[in-house]
N, C-alpha and C. Protein backbone atom coordinates (compact mmCIF):
# COMPACT_ATOMS: atom_id res chain seq x y z
N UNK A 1 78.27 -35.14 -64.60
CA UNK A 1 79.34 -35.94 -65.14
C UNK A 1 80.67 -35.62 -64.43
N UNK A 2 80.50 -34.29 -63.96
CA UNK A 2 82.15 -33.92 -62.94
C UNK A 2 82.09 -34.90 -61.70
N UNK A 3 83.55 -35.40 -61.71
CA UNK A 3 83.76 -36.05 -60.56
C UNK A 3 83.50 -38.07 -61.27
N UNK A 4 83.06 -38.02 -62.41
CA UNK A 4 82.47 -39.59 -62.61
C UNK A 4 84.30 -40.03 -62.94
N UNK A 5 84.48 -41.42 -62.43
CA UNK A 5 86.16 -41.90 -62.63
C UNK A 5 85.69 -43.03 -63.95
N UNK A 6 86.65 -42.58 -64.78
CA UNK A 6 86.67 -42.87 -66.46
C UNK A 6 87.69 -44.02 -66.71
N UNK A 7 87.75 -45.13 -67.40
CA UNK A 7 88.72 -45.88 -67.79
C UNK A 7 89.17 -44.96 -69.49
N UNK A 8 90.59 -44.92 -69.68
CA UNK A 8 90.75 -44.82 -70.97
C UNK A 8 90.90 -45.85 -72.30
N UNK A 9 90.36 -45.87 -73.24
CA UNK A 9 90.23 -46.66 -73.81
C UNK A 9 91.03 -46.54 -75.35
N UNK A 10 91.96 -45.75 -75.38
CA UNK A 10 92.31 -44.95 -76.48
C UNK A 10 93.78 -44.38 -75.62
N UNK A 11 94.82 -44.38 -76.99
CA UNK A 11 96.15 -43.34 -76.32
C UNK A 11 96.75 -43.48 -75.86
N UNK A 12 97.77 -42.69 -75.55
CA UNK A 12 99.10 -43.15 -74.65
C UNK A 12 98.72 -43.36 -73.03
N UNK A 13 97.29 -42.91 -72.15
CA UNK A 13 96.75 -43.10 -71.56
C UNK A 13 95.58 -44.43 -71.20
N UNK A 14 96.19 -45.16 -72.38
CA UNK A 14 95.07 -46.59 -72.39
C UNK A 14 95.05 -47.40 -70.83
N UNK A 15 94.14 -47.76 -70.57
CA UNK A 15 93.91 -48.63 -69.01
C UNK A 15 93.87 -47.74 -68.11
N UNK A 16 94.11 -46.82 -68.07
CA UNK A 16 94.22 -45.81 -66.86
C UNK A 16 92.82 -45.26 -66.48
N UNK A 17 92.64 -45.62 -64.98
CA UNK A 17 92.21 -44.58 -64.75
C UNK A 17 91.82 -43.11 -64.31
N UNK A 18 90.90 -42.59 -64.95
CA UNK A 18 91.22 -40.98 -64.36
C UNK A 18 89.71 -40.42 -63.84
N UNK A 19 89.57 -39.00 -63.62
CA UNK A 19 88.73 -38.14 -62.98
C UNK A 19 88.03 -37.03 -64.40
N UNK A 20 86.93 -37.52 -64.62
CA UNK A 20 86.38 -35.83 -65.40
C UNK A 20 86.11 -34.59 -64.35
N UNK A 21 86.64 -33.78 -64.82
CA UNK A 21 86.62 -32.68 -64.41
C UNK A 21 85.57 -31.12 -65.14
N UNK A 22 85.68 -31.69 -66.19
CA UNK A 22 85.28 -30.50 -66.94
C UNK A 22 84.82 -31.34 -67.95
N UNK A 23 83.60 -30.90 -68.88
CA UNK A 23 83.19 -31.38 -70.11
C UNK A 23 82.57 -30.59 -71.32
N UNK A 24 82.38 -30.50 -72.48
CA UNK A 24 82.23 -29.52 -73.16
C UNK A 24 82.17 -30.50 -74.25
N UNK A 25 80.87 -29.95 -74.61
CA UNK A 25 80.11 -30.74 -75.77
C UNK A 25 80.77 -32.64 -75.84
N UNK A 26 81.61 -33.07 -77.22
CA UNK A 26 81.83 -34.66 -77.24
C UNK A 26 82.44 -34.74 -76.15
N UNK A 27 83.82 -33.82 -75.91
CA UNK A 27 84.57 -33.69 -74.99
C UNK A 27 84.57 -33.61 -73.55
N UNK A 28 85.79 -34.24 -72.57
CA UNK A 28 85.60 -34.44 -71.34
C UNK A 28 86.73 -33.39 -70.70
N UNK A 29 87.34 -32.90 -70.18
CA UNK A 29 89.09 -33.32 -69.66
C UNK A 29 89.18 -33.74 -68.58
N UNK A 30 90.02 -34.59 -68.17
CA UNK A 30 90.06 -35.58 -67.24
C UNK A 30 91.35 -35.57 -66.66
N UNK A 31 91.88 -36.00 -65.48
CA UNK A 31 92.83 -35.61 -64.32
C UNK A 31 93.16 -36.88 -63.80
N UNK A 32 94.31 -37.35 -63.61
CA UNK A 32 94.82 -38.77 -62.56
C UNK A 32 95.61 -38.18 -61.53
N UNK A 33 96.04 -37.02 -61.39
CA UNK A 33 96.82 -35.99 -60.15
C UNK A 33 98.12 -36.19 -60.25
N UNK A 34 98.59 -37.57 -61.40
CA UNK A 34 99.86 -37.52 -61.18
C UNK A 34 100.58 -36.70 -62.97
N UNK A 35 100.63 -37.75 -64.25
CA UNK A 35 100.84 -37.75 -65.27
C UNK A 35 99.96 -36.21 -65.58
N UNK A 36 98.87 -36.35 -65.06
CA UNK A 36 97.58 -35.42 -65.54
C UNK A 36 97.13 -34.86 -64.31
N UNK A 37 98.02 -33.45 -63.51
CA UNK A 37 97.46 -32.80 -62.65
C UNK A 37 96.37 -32.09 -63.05
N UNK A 38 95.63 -31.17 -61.41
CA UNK A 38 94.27 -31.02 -61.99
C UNK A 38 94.68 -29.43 -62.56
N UNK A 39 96.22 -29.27 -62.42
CA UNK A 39 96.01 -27.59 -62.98
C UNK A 39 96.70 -27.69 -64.93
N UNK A 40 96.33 -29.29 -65.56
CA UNK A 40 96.82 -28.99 -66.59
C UNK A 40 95.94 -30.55 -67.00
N UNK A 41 94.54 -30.49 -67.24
CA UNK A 41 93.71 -31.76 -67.34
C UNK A 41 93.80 -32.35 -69.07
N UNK A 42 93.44 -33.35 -69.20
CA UNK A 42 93.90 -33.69 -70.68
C UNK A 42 92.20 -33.66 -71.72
N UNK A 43 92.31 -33.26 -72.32
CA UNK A 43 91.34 -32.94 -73.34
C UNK A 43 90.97 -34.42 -73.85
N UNK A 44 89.55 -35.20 -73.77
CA UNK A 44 89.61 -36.91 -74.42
C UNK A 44 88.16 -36.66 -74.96
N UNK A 45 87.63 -37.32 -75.90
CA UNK A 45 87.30 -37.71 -76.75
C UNK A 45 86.57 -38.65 -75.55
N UNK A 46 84.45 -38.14 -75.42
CA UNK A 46 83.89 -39.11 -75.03
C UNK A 46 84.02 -40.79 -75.46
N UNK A 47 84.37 -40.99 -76.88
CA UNK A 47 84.59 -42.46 -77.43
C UNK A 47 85.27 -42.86 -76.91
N UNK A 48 86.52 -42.25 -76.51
CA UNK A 48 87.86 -43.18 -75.91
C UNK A 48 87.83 -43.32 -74.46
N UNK A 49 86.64 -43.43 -74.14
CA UNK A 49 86.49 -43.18 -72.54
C UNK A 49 84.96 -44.54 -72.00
N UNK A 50 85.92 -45.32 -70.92
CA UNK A 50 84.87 -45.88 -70.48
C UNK A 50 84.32 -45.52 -69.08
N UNK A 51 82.87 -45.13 -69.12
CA UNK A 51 82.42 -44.53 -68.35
C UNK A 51 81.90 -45.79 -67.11
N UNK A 52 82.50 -45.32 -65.50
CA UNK A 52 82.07 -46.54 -64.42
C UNK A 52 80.67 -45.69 -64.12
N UNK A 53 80.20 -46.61 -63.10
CA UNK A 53 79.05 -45.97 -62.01
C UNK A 53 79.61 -45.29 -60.96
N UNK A 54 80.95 -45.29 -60.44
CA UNK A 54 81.30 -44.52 -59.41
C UNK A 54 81.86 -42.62 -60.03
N UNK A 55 80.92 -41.88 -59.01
CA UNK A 55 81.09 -40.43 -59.05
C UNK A 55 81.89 -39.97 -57.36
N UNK A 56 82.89 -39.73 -57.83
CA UNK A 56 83.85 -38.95 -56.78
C UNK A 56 83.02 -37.26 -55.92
N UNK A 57 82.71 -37.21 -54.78
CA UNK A 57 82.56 -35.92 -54.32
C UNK A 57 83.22 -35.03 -54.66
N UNK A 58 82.99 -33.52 -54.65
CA UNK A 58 83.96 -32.57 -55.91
C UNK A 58 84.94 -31.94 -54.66
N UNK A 59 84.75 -32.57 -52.78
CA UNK A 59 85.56 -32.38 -52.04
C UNK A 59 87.17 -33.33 -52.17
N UNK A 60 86.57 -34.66 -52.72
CA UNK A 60 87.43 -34.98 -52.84
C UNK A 60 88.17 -35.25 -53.53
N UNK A 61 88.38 -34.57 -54.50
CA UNK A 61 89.59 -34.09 -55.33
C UNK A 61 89.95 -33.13 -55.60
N UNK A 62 89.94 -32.38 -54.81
CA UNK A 62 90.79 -30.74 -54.51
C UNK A 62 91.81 -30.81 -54.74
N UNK A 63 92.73 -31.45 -53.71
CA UNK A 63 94.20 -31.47 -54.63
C UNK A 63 94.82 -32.79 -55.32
N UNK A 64 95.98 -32.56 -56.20
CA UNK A 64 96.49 -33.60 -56.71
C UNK A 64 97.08 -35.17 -55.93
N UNK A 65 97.01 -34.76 -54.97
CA UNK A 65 97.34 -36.29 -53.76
C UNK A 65 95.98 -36.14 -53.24
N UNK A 66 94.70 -35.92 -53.09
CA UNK A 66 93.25 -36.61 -52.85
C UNK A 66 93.30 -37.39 -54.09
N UNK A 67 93.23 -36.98 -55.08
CA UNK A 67 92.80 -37.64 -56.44
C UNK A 67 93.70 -38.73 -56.28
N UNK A 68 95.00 -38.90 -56.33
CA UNK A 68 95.75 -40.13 -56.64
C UNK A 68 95.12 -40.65 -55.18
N UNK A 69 95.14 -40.11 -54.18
CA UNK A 69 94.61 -41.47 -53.32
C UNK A 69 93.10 -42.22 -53.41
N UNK A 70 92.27 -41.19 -54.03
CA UNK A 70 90.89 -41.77 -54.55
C UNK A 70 91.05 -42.67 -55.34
N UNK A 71 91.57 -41.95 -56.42
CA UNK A 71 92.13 -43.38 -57.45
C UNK A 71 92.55 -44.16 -57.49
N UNK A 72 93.51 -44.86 -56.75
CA UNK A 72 94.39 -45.72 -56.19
C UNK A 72 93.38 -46.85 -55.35
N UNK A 73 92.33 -45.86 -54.60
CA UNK A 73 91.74 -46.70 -53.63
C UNK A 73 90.73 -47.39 -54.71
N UNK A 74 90.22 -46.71 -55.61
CA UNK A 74 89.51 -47.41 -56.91
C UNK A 74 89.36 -48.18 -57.47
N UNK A 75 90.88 -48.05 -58.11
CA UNK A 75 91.66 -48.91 -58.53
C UNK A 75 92.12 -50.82 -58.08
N UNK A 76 92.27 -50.53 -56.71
CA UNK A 76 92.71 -51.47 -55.69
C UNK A 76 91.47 -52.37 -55.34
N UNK A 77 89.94 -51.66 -55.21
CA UNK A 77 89.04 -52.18 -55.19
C UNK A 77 88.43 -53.13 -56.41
N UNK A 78 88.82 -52.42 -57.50
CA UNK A 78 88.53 -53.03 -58.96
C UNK A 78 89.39 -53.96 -58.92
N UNK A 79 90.31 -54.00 -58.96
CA UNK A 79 91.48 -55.17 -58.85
C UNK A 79 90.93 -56.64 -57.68
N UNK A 80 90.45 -55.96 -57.02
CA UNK A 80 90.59 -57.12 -55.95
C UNK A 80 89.30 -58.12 -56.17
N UNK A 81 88.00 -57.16 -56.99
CA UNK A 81 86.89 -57.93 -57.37
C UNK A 81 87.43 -58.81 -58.71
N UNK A 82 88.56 -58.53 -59.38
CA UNK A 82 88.61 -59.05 -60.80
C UNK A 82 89.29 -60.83 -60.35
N UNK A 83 90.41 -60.46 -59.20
CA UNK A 83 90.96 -62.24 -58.91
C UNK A 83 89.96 -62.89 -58.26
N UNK A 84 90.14 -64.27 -58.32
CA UNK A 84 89.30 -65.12 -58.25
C UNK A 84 89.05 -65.62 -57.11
């Protein structure tokens, strides 16, 4: 599950997406490198979390600017399949 990129579905974090990093029992914590660096990850609630098919390599998100550029590139891809 480390490394899978999560939509939030719940919270002041709603639409966003982020990185699991760590998981523990219901619980995930999850990382976007910016709001949510990876040296302070946010504690979520598997429910409030929509899980994609894409899993990130655990190279590439070492630091907090890999992750925002993974994400971003993610992001940009999801976006571009959604217009018509």
């Amino acid at each position: 599950m480390i490394g899978r990129i999560v939509c939030s579905k719940a919270g002041r974090d709603k639409d966003y997406f982020m990185v699991v990093v760590k998981s523990e029992g219901d619980y995930v914590y999850v990382c976007d490198g910016k709001e949510r660096p990876l040296d302070r990850p946010k504690r979520k609630n598997i429910k409030h979390l929509q899980f994609t098919n894409t899993v990130l390599e655990t190279d590439s998100f070492k630091t907090n600017k890999q992750l925002k550029k993974a994400l971003a590139a993610y992001r940009d891809a999801a976006k571009f399949k959604e217009e018509p």
